[in-house]
Structure formats: structure tokens, C-alpha cells
N, C-alpha and C. Protein backbone atom coordinates (compact mmCIF):
# COMPACT_ATOMS: atom_id res chain seq x y z
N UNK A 1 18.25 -2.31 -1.18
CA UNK A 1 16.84 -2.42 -0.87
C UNK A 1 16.28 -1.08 -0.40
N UNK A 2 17.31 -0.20 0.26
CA UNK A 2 16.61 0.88 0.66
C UNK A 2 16.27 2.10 -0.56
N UNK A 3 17.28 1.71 -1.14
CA UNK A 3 16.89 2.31 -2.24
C UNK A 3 15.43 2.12 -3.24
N UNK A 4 15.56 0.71 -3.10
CA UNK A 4 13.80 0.59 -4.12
C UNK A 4 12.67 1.06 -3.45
N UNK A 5 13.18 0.60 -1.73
CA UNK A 5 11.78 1.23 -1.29
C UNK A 5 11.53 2.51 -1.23
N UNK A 6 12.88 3.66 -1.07
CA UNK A 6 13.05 4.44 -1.50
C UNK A 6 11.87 5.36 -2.83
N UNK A 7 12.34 4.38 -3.85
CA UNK A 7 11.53 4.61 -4.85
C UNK A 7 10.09 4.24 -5.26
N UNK A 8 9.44 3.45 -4.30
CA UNK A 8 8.37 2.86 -4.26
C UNK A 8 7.75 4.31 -3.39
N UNK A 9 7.81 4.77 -2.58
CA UNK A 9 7.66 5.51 -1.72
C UNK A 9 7.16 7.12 -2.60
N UNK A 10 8.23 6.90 -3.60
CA UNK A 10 8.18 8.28 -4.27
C UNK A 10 7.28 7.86 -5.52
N UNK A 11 6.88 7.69 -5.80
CA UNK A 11 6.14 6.70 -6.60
C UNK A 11 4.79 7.42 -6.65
N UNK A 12 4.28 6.98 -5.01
CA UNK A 12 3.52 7.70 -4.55
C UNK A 12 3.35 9.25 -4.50
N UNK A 13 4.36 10.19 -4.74
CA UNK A 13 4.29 11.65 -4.89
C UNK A 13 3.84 11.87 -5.99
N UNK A 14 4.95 11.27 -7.19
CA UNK A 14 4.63 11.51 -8.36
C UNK A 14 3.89 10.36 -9.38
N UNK A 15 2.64 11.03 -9.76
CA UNK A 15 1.41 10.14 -10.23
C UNK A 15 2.03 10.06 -11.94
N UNK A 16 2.04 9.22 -12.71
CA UNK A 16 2.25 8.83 -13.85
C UNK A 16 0.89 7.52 -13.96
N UNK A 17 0.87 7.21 -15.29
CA UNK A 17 -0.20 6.35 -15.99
C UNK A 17 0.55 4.67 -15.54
N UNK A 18 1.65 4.64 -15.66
CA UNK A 18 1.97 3.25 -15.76
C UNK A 18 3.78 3.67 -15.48
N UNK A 19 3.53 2.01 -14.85
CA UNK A 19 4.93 2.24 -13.72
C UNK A 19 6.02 2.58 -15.12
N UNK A 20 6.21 2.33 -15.83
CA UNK A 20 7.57 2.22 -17.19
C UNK A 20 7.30 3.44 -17.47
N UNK A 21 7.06 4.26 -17.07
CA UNK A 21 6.85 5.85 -17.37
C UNK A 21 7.77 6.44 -16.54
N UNK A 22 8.03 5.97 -15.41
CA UNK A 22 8.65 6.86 -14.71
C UNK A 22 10.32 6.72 -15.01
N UNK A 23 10.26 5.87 -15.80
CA UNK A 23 11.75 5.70 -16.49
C UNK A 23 12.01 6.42 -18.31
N UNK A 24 11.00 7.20 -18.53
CA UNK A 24 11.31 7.48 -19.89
C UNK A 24 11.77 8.32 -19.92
N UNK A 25 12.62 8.44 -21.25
CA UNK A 25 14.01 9.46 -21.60
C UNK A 25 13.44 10.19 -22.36
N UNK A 26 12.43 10.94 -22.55
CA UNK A 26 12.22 11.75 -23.81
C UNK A 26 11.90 13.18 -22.81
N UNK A 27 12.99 14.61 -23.15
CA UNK A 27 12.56 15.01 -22.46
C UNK A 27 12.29 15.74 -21.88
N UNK A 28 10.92 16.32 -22.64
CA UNK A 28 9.74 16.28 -21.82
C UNK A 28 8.74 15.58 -20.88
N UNK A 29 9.29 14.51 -20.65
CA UNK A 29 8.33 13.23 -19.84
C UNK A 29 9.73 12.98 -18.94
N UNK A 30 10.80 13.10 -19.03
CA UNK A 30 12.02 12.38 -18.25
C UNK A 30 11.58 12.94 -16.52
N UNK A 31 11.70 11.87 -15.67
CA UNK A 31 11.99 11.93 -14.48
C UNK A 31 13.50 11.01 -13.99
N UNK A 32 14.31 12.07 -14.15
CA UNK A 32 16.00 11.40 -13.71
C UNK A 32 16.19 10.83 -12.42
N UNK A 33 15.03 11.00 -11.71
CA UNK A 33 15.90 10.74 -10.61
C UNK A 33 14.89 9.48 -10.19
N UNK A 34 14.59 8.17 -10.85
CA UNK A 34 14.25 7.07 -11.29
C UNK A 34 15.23 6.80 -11.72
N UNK A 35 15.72 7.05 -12.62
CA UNK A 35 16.79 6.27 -13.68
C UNK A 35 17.75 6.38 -13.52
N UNK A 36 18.51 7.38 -12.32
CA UNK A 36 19.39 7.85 -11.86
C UNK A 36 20.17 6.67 -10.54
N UNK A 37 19.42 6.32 -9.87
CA UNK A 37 19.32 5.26 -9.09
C UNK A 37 18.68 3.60 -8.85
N UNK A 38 18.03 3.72 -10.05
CA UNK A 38 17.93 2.22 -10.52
C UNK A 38 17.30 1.68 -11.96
N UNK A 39 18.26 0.87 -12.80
CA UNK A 39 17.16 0.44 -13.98
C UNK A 39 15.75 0.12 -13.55
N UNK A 40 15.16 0.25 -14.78
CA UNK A 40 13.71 0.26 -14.82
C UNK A 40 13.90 -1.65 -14.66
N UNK A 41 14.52 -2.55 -15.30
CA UNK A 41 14.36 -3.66 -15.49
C UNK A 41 14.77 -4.17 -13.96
N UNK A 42 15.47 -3.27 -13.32
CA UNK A 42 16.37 -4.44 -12.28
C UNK A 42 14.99 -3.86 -10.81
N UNK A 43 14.58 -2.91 -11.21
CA UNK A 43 12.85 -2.07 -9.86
C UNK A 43 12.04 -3.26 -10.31
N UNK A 44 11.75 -3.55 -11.79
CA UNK A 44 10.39 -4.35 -12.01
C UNK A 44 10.78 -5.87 -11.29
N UNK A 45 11.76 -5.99 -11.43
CA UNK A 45 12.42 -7.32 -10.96
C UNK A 45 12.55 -7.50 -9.42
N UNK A 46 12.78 -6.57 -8.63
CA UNK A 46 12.59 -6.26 -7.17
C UNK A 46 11.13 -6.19 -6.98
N UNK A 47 10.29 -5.24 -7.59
CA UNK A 47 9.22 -5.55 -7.44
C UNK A 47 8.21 -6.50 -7.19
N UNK A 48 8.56 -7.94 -8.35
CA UNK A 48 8.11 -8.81 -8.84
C UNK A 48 8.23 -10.05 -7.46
N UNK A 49 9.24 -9.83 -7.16
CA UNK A 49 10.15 -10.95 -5.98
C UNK A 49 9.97 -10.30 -4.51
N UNK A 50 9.65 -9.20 -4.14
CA UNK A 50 9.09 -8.44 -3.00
C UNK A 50 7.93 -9.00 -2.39
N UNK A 51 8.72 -9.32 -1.18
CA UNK A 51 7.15 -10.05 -0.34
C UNK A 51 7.06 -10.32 1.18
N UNK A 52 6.44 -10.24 2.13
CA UNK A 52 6.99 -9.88 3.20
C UNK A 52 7.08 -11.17 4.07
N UNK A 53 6.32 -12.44 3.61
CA UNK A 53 5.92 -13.47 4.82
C UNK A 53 6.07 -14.50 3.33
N UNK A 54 6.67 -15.89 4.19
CA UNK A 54 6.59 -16.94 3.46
C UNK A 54 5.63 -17.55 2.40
N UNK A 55 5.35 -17.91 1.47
CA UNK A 55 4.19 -18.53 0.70
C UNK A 55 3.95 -19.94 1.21
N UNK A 56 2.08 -20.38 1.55
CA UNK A 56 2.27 -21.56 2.40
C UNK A 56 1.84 -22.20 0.59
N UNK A 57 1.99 -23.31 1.73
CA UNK A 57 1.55 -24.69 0.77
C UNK A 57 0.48 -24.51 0.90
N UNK A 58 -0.26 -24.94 -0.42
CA UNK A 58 -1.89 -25.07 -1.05
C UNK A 58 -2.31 -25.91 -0.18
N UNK A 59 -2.09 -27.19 -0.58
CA UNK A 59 -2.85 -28.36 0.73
C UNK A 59 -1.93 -28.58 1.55
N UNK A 60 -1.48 -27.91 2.05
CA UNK A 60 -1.23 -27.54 3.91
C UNK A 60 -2.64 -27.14 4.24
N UNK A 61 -2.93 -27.90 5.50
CA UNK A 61 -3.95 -27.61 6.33
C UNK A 61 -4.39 -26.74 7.27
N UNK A 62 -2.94 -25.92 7.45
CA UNK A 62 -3.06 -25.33 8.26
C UNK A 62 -2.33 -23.45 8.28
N UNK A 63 -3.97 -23.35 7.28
CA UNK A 63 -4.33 -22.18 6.91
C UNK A 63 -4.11 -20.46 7.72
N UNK A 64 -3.14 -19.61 7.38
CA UNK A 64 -3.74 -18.73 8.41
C UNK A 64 -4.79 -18.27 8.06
N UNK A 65 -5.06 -17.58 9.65
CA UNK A 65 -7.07 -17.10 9.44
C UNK A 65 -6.40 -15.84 8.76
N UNK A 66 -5.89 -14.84 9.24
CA UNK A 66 -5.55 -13.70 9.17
C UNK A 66 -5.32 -13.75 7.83
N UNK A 67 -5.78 -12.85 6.92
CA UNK A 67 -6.04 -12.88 5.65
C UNK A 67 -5.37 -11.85 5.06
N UNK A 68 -4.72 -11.19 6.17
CA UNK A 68 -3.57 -10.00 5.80
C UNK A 68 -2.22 -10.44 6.29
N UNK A 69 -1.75 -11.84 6.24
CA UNK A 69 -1.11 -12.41 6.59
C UNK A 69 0.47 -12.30 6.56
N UNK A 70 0.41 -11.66 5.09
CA UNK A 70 1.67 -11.35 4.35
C UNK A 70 2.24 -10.28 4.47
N UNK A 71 1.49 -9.36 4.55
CA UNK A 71 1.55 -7.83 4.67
C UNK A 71 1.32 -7.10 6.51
N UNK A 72 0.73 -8.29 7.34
CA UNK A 72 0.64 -7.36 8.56
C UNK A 72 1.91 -7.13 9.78
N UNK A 73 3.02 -7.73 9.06
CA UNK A 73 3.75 -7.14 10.04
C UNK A 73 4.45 -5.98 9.35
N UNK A 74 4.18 -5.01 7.80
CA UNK A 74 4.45 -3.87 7.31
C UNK A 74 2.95 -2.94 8.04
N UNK A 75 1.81 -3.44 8.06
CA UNK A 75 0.84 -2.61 8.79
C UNK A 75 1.10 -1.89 10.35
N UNK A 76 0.90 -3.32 10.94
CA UNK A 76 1.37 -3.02 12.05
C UNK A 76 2.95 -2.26 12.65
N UNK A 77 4.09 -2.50 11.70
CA UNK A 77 5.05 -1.24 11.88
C UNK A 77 4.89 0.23 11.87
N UNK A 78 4.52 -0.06 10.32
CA UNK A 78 3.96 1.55 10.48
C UNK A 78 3.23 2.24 11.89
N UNK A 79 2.11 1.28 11.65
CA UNK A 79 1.04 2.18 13.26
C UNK A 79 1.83 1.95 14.10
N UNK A 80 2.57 1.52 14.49
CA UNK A 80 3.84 1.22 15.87
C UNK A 80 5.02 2.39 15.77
N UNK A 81 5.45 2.44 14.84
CA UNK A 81 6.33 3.86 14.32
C UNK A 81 5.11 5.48 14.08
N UNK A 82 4.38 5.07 13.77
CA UNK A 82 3.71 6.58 13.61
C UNK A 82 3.03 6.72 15.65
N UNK A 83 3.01 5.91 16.10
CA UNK A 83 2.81 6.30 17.50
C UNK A 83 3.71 6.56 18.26
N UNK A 84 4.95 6.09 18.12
CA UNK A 84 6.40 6.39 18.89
C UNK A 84 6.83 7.99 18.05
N UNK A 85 6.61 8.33 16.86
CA UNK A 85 7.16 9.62 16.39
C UNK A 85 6.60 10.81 16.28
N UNK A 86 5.03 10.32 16.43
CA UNK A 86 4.43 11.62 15.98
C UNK A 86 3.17 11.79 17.27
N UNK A 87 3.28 13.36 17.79
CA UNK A 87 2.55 13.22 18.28
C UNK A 87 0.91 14.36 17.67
N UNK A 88 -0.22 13.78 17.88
CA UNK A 88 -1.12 14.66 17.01
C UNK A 88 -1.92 15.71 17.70
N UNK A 89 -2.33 16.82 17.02
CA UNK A 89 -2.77 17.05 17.04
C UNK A 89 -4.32 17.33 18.07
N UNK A 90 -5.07 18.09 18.19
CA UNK A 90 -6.57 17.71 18.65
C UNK A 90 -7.43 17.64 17.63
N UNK A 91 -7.17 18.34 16.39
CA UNK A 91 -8.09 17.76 15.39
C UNK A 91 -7.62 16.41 14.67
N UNK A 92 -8.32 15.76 15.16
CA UNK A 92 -8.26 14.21 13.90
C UNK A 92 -9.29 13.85 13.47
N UNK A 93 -9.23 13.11 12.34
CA UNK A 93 -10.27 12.46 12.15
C UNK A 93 -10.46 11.04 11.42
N UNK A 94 -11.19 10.44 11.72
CA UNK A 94 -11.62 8.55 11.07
C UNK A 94 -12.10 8.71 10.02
N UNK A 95 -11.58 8.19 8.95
CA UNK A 95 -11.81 8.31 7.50
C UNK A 95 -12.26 7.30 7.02
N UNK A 96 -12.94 6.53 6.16
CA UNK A 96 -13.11 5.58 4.67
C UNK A 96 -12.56 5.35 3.40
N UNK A 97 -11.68 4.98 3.32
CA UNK A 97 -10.92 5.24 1.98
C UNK A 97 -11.52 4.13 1.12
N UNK A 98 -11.79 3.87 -0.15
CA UNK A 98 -11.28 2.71 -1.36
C UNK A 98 -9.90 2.47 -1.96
N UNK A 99 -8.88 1.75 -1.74
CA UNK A 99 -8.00 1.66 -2.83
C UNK A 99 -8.43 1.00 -3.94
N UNK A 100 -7.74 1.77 -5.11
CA UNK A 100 -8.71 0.75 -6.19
C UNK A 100 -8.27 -0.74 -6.55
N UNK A 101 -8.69 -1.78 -6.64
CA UNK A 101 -8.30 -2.94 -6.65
C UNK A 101 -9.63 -3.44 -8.10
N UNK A 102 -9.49 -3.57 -8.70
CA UNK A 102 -9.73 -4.61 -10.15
C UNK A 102 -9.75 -6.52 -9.76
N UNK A 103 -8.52 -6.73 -9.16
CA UNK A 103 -8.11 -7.73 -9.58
C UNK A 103 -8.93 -8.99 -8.92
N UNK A 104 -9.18 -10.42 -8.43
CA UNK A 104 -9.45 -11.19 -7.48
C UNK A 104 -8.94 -10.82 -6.22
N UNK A 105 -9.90 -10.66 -5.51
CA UNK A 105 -9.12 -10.60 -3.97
C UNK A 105 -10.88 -11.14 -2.46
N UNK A 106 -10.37 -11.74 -1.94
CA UNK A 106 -11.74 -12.35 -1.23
C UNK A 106 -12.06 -11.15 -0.56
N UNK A 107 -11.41 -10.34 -0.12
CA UNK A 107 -12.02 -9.18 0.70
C UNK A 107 -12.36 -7.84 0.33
N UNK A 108 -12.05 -8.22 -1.51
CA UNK A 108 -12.57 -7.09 -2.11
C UNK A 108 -14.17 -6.06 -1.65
N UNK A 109 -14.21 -5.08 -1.90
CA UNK A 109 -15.01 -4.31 -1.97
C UNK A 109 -16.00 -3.65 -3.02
N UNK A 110 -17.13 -3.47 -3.16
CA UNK A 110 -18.48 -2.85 -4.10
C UNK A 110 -18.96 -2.05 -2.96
N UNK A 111 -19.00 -0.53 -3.59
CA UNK A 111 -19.60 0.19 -3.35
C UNK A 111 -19.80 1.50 -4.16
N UNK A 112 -21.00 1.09 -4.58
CA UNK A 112 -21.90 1.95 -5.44
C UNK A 112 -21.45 3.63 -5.57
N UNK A 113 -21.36 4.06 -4.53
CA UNK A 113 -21.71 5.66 -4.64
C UNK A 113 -19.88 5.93 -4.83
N UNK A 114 -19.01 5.23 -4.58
CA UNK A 114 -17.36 5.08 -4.53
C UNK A 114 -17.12 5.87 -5.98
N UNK A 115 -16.03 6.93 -5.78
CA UNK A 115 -15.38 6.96 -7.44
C UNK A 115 -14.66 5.74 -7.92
N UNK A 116 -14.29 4.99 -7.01
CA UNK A 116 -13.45 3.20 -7.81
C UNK A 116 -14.57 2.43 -6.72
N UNK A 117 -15.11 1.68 -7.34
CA UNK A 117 -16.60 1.13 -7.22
C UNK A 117 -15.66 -0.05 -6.80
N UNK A 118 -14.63 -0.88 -7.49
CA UNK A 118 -14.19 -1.78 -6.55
C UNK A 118 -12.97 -1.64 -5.64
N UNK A 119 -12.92 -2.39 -4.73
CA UNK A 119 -11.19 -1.86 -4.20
C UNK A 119 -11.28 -2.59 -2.70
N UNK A 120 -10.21 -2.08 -2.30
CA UNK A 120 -9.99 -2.69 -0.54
C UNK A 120 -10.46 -1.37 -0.10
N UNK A 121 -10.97 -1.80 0.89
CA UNK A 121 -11.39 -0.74 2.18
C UNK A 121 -10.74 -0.21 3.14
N UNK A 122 -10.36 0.84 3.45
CA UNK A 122 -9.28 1.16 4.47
C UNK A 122 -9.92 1.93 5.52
N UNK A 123 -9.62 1.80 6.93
CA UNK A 123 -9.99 3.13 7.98
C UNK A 123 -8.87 3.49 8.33
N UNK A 124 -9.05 4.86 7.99
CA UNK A 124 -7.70 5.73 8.75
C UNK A 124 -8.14 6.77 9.96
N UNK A 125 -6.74 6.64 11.10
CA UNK A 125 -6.77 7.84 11.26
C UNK A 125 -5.68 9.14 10.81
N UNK A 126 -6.72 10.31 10.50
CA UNK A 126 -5.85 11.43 9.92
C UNK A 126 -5.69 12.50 10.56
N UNK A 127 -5.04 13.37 10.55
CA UNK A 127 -4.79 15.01 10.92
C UNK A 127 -5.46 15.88 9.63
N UNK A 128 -6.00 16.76 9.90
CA UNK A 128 -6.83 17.73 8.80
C UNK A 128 -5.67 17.76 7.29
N UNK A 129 -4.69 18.08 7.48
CA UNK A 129 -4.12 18.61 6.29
C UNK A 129 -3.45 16.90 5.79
N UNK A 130 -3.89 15.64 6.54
CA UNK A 130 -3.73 14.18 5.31
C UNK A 130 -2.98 13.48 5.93
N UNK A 131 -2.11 14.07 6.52
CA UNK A 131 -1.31 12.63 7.31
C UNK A 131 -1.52 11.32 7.86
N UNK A 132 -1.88 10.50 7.59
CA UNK A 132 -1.96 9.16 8.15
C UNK A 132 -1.37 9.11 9.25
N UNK A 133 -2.12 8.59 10.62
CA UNK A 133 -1.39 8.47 12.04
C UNK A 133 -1.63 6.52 12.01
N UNK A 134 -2.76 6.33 11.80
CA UNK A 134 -2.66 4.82 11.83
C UNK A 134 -4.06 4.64 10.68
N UNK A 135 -3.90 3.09 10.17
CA UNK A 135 -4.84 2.77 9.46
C UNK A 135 -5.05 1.20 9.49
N UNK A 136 -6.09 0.85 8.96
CA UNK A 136 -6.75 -0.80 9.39
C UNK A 136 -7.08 -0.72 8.27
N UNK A 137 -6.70 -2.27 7.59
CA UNK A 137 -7.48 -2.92 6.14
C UNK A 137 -8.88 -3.47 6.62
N UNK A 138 -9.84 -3.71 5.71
CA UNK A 138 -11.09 -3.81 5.92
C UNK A 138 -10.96 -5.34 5.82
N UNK A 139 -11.29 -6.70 6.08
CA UNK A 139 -10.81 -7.64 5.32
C UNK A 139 -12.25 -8.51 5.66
N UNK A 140 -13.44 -8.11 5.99
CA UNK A 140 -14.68 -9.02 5.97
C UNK A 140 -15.48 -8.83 7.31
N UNK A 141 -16.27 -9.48 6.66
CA UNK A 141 -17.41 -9.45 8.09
C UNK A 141 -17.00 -9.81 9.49
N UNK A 142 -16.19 -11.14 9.62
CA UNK A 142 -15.26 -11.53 10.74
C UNK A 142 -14.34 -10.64 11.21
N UNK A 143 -14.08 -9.74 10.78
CA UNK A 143 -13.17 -8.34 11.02
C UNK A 143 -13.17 -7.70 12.20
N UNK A 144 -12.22 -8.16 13.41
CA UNK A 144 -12.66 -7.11 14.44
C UNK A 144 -11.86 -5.90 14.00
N UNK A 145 -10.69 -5.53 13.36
CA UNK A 145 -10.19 -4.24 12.92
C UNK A 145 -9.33 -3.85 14.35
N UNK A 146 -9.16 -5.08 14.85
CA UNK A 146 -7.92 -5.28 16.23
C UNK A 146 -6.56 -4.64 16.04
């Protein structure tokens, strides 16, 4: 496992069009050190089954509110680890991000003047040269961003 996340991680450095890219053998396009440490079939398959919090039942009644339900105890680590390791700076600053998001999501985002017009909303805080020290998903009007 440490390994995929490993590679999920790096993922993020290196930008390609579509995830099955980062496994091709031709090469001029080859990145080995993907394919070096895990099939492309056995990552998509980790991928696919990766999830952090139980799936409830549909008609179960008893809904969480928290709408980042699945994912907030990977949020909240992070900002809990980036405050125990790092200490910042005096320049910081509170940012706005879009991730781009396409798909259904209730807390999606529209905003017009955005280069990805739809997406989730993020506030970060950063250090001048990008580092993420902590960040909050945007998830609706009910949002205290606690």
C-alpha cells in the first residue's frame, strides 16, 4: 500500500493526459519508474477499491451531515501532520483554489471568471514559493470550514 500511495503522490509531479500513460513502453513516452514498481492493471485495481470510511446504506436513516465524510479523516491528518512538522514562515498566505471536478457532486462549484468553471473549492493556507500548510474543502453554504 505504501507503495501505491507512493505512486499516487508522484502522479502529482508528473502531469500526463490520462492515468495509462504513465505506464507506456514506447520510448520516448516511457516513465520506468511506474512500471518498475507496480502493474498498470494491479494501481487501477487499488485505485478502484481505495476508500477511506465505510459505505452507508441508502435507506439507513441515519445520514452523516458531514459531507466530507469519507475523506475527512485523510484531511484532517494532513493539517495535523503539517502543524507538528513544519514550522512557517512570516509570509503566508489564504488562497482560493478550483479543483477541476466535471462529474455530479452536491457541493460542486460554478464560477464564471475560474480557468475550470466547475470544480470543488478549496482554501489553503500557503508559504510564497506553494507549500500547502493546511487546507479546507468548500462543501456549501452550511459550511463553517471548522
Amino acid at each position: 500500500m505504501l507503495t501505491f500511495i507512493a505512486l499516487i503522490i508522484h502522479t502529482g509531479t508528473i502531469k500526463v493526459n490520462r492515468l495509462n500513460y504513465y505506464w507506456k513502453t514506447h520510448h520516448l513516452f516511457s516513465l520506468s519508474c511506474f512500471s518498475n514498481y507496480m502493474s498498470r492493471d494491479r494501481f487501477l485495481n487499488l485505485l478502484r477499491c481505495f476508500h477511506f470510511a465505510p459505505n452507508i446504506e441508502t435507506n439507513n436513516q441515519n445520514l452523516p451531515e458531514d459531507r466530507l465524510y469519507k475523506i475527512r479523516p485523510l484531511i484532517t491528518c494532513f493539517n495535523n501532520k503539517m502543524n507538528t512538522i513544519y514550522y512557517p514562515k512570516k509570509e503566508l498566505s489564504l488562497d482560493e483554489s478550483m479543483v477541476l471536478w466535471r462529474d455530479r457532486l452536491q457541493f460542486r462549484q460554478y464560477i464564471q471568471n475560474k480557468r475550470h468553471k466547475y470544480g470543488i473549492k478549496l482554501y489553503m493556507l500557503t508559504e510564497p514559493h506553494g507549500l500547502i500548510l493546511k487546507f479546507a474543502v468548500y462543501v456549501g453554504v452550511l459550511d463553517d470550514l471548522g
